[in-house]
PDB file of N, CA and C in Angstrom:
ATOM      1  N   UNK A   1     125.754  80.140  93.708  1.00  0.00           N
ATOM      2  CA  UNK A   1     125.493  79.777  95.089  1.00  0.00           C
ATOM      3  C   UNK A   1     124.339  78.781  95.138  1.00  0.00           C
ATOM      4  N   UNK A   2     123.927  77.907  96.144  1.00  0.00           N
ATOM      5  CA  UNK A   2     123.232  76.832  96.342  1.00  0.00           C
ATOM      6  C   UNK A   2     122.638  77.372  97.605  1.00  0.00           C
ATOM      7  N   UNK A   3     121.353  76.822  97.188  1.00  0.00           N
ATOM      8  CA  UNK A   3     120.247  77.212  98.510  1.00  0.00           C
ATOM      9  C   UNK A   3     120.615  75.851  99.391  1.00  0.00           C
ATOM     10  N   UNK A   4     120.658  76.010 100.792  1.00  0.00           N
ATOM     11  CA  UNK A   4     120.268  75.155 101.287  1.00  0.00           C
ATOM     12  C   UNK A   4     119.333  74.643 101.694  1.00  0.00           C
ATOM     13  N   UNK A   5     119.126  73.573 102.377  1.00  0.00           N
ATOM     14  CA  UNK A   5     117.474  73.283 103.502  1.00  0.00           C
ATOM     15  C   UNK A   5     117.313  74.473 104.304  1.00  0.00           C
ATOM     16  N   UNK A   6     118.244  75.387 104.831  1.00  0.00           N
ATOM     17  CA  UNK A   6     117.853  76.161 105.772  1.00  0.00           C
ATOM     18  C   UNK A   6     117.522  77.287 105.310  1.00  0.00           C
ATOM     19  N   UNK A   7     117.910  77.766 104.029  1.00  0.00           N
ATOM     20  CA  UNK A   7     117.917  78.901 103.747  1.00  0.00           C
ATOM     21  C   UNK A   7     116.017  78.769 102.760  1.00  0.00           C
ATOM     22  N   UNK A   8     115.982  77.578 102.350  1.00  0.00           N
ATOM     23  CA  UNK A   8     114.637  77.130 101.571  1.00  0.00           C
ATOM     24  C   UNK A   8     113.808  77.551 102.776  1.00  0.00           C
ATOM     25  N   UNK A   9     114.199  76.274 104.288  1.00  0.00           N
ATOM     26  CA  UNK A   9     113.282  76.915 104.883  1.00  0.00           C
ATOM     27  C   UNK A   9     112.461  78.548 105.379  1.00  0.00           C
ATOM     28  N   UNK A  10     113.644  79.250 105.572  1.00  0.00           N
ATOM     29  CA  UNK A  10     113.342  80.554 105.931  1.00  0.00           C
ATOM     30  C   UNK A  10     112.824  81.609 104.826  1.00  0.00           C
ATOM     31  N   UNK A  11     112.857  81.092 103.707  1.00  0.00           N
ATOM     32  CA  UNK A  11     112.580  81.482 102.077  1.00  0.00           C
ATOM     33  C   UNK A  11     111.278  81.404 102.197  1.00  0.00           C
ATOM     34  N   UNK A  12     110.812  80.345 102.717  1.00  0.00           N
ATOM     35  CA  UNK A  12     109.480  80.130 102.821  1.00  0.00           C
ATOM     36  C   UNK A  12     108.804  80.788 104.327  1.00  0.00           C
ATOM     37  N   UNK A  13     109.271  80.494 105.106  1.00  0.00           N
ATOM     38  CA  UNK A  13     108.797  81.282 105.996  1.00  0.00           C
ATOM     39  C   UNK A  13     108.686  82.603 106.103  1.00  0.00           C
ATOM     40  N   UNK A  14     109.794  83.221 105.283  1.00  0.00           N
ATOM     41  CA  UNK A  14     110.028  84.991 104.885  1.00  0.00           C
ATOM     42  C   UNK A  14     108.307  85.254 104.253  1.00  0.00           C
ATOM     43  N   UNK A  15     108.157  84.376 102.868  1.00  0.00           N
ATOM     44  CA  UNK A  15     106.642  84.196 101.716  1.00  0.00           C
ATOM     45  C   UNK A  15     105.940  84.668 102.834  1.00  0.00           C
ATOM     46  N   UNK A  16     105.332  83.212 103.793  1.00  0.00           N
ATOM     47  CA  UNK A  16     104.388  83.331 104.718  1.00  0.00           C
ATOM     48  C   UNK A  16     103.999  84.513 105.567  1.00  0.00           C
ATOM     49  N   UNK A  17     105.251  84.979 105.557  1.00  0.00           N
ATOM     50  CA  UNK A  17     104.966  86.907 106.663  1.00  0.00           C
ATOM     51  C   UNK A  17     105.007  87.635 106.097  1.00  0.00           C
ATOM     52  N   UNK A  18     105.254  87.773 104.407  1.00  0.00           N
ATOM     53  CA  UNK A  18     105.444  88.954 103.630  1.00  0.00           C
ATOM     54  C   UNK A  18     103.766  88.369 103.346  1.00  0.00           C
ATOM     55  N   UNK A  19     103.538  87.404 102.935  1.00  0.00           N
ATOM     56  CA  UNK A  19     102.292  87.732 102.131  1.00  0.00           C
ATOM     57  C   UNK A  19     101.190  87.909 103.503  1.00  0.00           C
ATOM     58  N   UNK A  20     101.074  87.474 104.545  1.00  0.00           N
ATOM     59  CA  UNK A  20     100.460  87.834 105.607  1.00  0.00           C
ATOM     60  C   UNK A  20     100.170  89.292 105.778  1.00  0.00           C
ATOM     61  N   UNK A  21     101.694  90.131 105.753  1.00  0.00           N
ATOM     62  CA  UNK A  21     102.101  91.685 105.779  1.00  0.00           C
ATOM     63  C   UNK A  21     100.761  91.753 104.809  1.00  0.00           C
ATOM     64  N   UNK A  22     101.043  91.471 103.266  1.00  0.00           N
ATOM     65  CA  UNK A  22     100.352  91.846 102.191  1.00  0.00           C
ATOM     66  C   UNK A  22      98.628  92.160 102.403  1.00  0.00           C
ATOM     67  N   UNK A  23      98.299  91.198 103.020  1.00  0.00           N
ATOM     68  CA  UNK A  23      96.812  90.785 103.406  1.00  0.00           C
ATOM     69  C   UNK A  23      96.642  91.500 104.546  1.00  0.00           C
ATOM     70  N   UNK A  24      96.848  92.125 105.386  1.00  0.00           N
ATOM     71  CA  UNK A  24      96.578  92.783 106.445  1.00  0.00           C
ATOM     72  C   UNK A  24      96.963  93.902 105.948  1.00  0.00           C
ATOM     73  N   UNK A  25      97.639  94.297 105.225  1.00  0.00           N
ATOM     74  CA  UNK A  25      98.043  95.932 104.476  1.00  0.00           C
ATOM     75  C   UNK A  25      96.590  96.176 103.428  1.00  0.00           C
ATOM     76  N   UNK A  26      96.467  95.371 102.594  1.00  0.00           N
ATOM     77  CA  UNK A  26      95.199  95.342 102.072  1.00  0.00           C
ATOM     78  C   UNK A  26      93.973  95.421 102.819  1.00  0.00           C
ATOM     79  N   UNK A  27      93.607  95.099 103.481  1.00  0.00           N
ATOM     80  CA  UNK A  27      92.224  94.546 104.660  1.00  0.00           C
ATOM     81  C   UNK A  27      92.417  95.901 105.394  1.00  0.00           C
ATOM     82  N   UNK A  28      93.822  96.082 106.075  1.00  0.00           N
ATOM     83  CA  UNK A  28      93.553  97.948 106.460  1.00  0.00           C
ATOM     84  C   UNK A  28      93.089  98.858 105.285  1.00  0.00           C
ATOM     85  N   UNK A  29      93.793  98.750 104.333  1.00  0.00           N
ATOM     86  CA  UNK A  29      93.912  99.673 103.341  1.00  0.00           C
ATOM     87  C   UNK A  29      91.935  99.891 103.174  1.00  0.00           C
ATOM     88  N   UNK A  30      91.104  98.820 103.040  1.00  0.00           N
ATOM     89  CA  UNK A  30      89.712  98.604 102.338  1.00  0.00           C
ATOM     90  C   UNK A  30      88.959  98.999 103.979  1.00  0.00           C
ATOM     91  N   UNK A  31      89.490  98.992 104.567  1.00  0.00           N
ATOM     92  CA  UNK A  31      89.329  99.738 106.156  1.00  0.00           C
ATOM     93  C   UNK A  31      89.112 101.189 106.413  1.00  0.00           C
ATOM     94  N   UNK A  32      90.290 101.509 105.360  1.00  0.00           N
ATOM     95  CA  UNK A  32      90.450 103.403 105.921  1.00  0.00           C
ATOM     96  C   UNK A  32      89.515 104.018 105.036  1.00  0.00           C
ATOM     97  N   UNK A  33      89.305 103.177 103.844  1.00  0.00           N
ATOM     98  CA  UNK A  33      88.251 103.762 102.956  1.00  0.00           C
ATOM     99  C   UNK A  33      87.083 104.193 103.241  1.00  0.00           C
ATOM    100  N   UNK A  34      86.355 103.321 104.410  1.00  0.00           N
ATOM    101  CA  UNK A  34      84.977 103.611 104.852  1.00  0.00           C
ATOM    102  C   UNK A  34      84.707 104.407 105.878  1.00  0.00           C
ATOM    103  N   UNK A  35      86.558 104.984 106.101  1.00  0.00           N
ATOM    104  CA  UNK A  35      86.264 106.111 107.199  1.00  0.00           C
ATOM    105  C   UNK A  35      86.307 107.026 107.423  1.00  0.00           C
ATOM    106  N   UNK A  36      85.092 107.664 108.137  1.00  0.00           N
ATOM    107  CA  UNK A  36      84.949 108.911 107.881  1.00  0.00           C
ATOM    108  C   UNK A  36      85.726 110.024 108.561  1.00  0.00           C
ATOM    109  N   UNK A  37      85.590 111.428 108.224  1.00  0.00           N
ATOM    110  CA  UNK A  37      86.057 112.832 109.545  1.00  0.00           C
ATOM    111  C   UNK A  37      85.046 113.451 109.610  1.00  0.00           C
ATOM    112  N   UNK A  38      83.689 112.647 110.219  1.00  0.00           N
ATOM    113  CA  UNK A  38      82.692 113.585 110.436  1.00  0.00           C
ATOM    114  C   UNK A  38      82.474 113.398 112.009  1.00  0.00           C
ATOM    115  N   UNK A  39      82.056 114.458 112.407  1.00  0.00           N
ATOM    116  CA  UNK A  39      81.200 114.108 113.948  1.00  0.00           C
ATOM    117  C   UNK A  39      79.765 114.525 114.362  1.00  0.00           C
ATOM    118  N   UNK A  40      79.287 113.087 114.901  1.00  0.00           N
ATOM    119  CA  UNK A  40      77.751 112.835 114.755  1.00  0.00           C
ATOM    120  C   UNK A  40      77.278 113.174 116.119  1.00  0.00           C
ATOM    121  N   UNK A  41      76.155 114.629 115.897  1.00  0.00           N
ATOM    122  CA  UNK A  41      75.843 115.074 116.848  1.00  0.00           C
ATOM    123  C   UNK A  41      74.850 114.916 117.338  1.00  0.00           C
ATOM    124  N   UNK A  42      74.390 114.302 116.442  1.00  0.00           N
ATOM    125  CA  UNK A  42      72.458 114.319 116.910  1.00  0.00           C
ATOM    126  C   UNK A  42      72.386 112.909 117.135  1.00  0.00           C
ATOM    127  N   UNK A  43      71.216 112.366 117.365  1.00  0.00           N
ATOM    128  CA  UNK A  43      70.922 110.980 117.500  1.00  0.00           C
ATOM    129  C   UNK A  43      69.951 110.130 116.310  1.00  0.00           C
ATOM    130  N   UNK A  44      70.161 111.193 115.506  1.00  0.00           N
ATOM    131  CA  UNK A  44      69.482 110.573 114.122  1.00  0.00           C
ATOM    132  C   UNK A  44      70.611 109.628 113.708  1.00  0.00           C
ATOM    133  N   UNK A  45      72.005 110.394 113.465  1.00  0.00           N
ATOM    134  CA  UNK A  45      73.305 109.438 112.954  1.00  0.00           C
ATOM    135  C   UNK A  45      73.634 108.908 113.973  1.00  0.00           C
ATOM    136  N   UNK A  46      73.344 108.086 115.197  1.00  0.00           N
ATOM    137  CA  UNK A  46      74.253 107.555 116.095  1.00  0.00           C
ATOM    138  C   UNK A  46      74.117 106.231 115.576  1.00  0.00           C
ATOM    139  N   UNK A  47      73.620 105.644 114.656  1.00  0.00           N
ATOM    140  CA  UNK A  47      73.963 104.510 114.040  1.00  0.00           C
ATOM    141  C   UNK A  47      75.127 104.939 113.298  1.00  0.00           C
ATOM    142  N   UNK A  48      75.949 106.220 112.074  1.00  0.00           N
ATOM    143  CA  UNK A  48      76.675 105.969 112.089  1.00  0.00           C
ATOM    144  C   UNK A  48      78.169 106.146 112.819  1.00  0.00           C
ATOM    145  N   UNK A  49      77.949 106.944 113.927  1.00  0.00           N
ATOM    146  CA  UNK A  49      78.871 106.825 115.279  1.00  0.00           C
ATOM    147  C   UNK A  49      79.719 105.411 115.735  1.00  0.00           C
ATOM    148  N   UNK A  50      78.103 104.729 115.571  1.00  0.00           N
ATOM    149  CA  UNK A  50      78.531 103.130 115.997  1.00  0.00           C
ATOM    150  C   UNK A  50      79.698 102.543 115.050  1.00  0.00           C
ATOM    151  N   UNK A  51      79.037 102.704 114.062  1.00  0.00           N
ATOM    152  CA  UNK A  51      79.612 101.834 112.417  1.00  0.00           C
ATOM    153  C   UNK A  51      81.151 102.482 113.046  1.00  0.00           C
ATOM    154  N   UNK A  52      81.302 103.588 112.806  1.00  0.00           N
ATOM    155  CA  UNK A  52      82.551 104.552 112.917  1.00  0.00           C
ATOM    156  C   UNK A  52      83.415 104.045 113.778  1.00  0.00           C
ATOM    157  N   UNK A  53      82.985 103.959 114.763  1.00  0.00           N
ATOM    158  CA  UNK A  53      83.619 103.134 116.458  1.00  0.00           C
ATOM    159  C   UNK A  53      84.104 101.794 116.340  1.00  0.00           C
ATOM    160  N   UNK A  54      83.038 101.208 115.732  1.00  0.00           N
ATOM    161  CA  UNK A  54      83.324  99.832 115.022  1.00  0.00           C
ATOM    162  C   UNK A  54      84.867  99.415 114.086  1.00  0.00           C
ATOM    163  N   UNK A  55      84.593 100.641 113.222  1.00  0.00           N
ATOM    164  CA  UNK A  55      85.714 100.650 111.941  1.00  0.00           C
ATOM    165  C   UNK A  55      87.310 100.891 112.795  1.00  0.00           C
ATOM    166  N   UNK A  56      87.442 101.967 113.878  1.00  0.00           N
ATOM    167  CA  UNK A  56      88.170 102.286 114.375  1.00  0.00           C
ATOM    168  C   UNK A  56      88.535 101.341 115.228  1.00  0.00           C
ATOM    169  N   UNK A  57      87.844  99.869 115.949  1.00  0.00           N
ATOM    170  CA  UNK A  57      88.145  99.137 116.971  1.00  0.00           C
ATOM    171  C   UNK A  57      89.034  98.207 116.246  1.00  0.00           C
ATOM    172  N   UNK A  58      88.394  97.740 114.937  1.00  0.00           N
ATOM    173  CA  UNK A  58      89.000  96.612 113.932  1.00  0.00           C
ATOM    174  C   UNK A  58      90.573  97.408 113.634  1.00  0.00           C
ATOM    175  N   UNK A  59      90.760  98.542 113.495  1.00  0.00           N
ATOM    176  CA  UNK A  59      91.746  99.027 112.784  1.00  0.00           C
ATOM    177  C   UNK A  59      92.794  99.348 113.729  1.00  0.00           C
ATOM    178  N   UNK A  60      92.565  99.252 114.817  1.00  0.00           N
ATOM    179  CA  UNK A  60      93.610  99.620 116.471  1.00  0.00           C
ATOM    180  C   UNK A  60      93.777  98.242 116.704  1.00  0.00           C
ATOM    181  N   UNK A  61      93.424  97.210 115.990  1.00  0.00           N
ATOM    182  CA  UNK A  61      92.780  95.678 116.768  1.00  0.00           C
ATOM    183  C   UNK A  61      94.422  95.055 115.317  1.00  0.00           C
ATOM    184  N   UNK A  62      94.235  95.823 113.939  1.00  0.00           N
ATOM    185  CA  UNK A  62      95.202  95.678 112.927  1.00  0.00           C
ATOM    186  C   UNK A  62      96.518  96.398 113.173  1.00  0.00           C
ATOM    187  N   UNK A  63      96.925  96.283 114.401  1.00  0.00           N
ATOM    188  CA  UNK A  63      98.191  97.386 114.682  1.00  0.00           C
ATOM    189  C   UNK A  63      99.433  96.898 114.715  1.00  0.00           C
ATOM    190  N   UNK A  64      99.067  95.355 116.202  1.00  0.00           N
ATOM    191  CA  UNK A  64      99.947  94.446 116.349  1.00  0.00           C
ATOM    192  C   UNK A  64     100.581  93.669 115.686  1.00  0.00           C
ATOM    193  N   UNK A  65      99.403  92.934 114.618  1.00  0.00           N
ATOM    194  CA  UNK A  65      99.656  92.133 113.734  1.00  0.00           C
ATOM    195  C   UNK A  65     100.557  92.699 112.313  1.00  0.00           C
ATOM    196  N   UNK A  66      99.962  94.227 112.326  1.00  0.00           N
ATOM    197  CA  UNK A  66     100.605  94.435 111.200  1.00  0.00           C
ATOM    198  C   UNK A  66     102.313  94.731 111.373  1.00  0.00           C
ATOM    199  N   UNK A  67     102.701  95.090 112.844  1.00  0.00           N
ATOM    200  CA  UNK A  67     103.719  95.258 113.260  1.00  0.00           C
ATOM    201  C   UNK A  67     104.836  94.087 113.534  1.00  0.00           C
ATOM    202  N   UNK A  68     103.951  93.215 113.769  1.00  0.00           N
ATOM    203  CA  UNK A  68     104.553  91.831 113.756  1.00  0.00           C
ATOM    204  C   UNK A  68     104.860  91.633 112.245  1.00  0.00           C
ATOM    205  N   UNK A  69     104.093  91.254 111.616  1.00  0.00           N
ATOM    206  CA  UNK A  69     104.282  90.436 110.120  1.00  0.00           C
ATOM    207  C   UNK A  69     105.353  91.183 109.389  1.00  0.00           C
ATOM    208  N   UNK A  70     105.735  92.512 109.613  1.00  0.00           N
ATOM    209  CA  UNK A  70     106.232  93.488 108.888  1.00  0.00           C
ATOM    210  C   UNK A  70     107.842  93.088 109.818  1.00  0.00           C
ATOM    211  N   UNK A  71     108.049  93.271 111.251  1.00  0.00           N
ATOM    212  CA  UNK A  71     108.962  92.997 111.485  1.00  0.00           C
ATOM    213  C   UNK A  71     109.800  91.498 111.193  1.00  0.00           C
ATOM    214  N   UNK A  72     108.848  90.200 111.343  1.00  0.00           N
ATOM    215  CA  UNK A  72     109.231  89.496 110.962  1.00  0.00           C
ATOM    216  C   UNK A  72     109.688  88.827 109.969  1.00  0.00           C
ATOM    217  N   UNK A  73     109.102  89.937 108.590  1.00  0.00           N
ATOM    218  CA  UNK A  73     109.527  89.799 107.456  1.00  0.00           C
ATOM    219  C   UNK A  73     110.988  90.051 106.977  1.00  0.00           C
ATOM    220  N   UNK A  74     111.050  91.835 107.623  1.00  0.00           N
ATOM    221  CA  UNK A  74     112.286  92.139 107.569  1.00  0.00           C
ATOM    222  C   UNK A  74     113.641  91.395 108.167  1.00  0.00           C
ATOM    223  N   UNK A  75     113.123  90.721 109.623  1.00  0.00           N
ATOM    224  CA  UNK A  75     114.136  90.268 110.316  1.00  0.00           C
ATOM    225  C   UNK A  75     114.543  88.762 109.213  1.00  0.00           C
ATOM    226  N   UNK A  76     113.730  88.059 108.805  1.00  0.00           N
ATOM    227  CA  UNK A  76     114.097  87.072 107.475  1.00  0.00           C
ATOM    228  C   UNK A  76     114.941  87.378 106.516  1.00  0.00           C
ATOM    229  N   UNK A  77     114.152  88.317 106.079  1.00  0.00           N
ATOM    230  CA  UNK A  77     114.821  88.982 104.595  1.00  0.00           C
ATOM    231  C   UNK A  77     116.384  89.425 105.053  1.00  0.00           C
ATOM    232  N   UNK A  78     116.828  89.523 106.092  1.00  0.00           N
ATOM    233  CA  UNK A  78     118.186  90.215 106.922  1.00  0.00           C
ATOM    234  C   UNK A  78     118.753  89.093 106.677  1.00  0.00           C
ATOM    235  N   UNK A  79     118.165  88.172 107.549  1.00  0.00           N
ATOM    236  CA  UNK A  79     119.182  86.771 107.713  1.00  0.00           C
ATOM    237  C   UNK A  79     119.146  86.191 106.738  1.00  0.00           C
ATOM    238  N   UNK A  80     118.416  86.137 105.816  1.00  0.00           N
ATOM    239  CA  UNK A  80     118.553  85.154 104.137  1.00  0.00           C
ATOM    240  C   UNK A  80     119.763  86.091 103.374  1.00  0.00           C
ATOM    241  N   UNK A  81     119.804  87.503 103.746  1.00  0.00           N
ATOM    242  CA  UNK A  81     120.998  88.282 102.834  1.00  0.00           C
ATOM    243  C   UNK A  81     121.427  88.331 103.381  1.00  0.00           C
ATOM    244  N   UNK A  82     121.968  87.970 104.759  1.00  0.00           N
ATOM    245  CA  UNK A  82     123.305  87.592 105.661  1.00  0.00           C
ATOM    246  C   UNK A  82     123.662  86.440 105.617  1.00  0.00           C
ATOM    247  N   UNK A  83     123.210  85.279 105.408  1.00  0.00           N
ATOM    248  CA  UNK A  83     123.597  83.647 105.031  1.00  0.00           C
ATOM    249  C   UNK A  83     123.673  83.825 103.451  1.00  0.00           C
ATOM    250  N   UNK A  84     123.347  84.442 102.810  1.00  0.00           N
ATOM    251  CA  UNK A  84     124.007  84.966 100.707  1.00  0.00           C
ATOM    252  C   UNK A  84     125.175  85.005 101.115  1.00  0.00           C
ATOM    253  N   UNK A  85     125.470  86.487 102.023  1.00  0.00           N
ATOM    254  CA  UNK A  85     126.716  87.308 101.825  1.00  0.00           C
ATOM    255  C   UNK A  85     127.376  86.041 102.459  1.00  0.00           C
ATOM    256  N   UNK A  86     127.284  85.678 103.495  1.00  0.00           N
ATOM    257  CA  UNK A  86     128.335  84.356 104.240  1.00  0.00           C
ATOM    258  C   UNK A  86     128.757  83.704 103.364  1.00  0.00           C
ATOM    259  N   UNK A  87     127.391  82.930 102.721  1.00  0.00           N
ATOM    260  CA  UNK A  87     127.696  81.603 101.819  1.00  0.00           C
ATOM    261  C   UNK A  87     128.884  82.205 100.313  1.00  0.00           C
ATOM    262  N   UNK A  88     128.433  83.464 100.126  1.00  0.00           N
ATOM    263  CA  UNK A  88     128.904  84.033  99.204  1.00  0.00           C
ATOM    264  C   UNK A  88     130.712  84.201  99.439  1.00  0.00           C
ATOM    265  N   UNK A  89     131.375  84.759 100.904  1.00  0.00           N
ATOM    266  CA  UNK A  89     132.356  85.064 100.858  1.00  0.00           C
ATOM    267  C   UNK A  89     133.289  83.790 101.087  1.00  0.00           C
ATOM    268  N   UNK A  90     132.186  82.640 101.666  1.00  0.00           N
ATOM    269  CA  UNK A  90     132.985  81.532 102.072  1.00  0.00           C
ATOM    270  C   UNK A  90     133.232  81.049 100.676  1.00  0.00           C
ATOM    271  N   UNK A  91     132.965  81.191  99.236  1.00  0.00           N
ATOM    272  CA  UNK A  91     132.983  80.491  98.095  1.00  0.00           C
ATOM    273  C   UNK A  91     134.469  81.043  98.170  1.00  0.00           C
ATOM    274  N   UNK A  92     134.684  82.416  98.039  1.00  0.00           N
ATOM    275  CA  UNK A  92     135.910  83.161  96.992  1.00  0.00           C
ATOM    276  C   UNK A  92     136.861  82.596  97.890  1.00  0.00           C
ATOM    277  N   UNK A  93     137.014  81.954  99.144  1.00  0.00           N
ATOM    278  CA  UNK A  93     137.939  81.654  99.924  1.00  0.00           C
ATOM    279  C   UNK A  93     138.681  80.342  99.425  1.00  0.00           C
TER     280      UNK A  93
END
């Protein structure tokens, strides 16, 4: 089978949202690490309350994006193995 221009293009555009996915899966991943299950009662730790609040805003803030990049990957990866199978059945014909 032969790639076309269109299928190159979306080949590449698939890269661009999988490795996007990749980098925002990572960047959460180095995210959940620094977070804690403690709860800060006194006002000695309300600096780390803050930090905590902080970690949790960035990581609700990584929800959309990660939902996007992930869907848009898949929806590629669909249509590049639905233009295979096409290109594929139109050969044996």
């Amino acid at each position: 089978m032969t790639w076309t221009p269109l299928m190159i293009g979306l080949a590449v555009i698939w890269g661009i949202f999988t490795v996007g996915l990749i980098i925002l899966l990572i960047y959460r991943s180095t995210l959940t690490m620094h977070e804690e299950d403690q709860l800060y009662l006194d006002d000695a730790n309300s600096h780390l309350q803050q930090e905590q609040t902080e970690l949790l805003t960035k990581m609700n803030k990584l929800t959309v994006p990660v939902w996007v990049m992930g869907a848009g990957s898949g929806l590629l990866l669909l249509v590049l193995a639905g233009m295979f199978i096409y290109q594929g059945l139109n050969a044996v014909q």
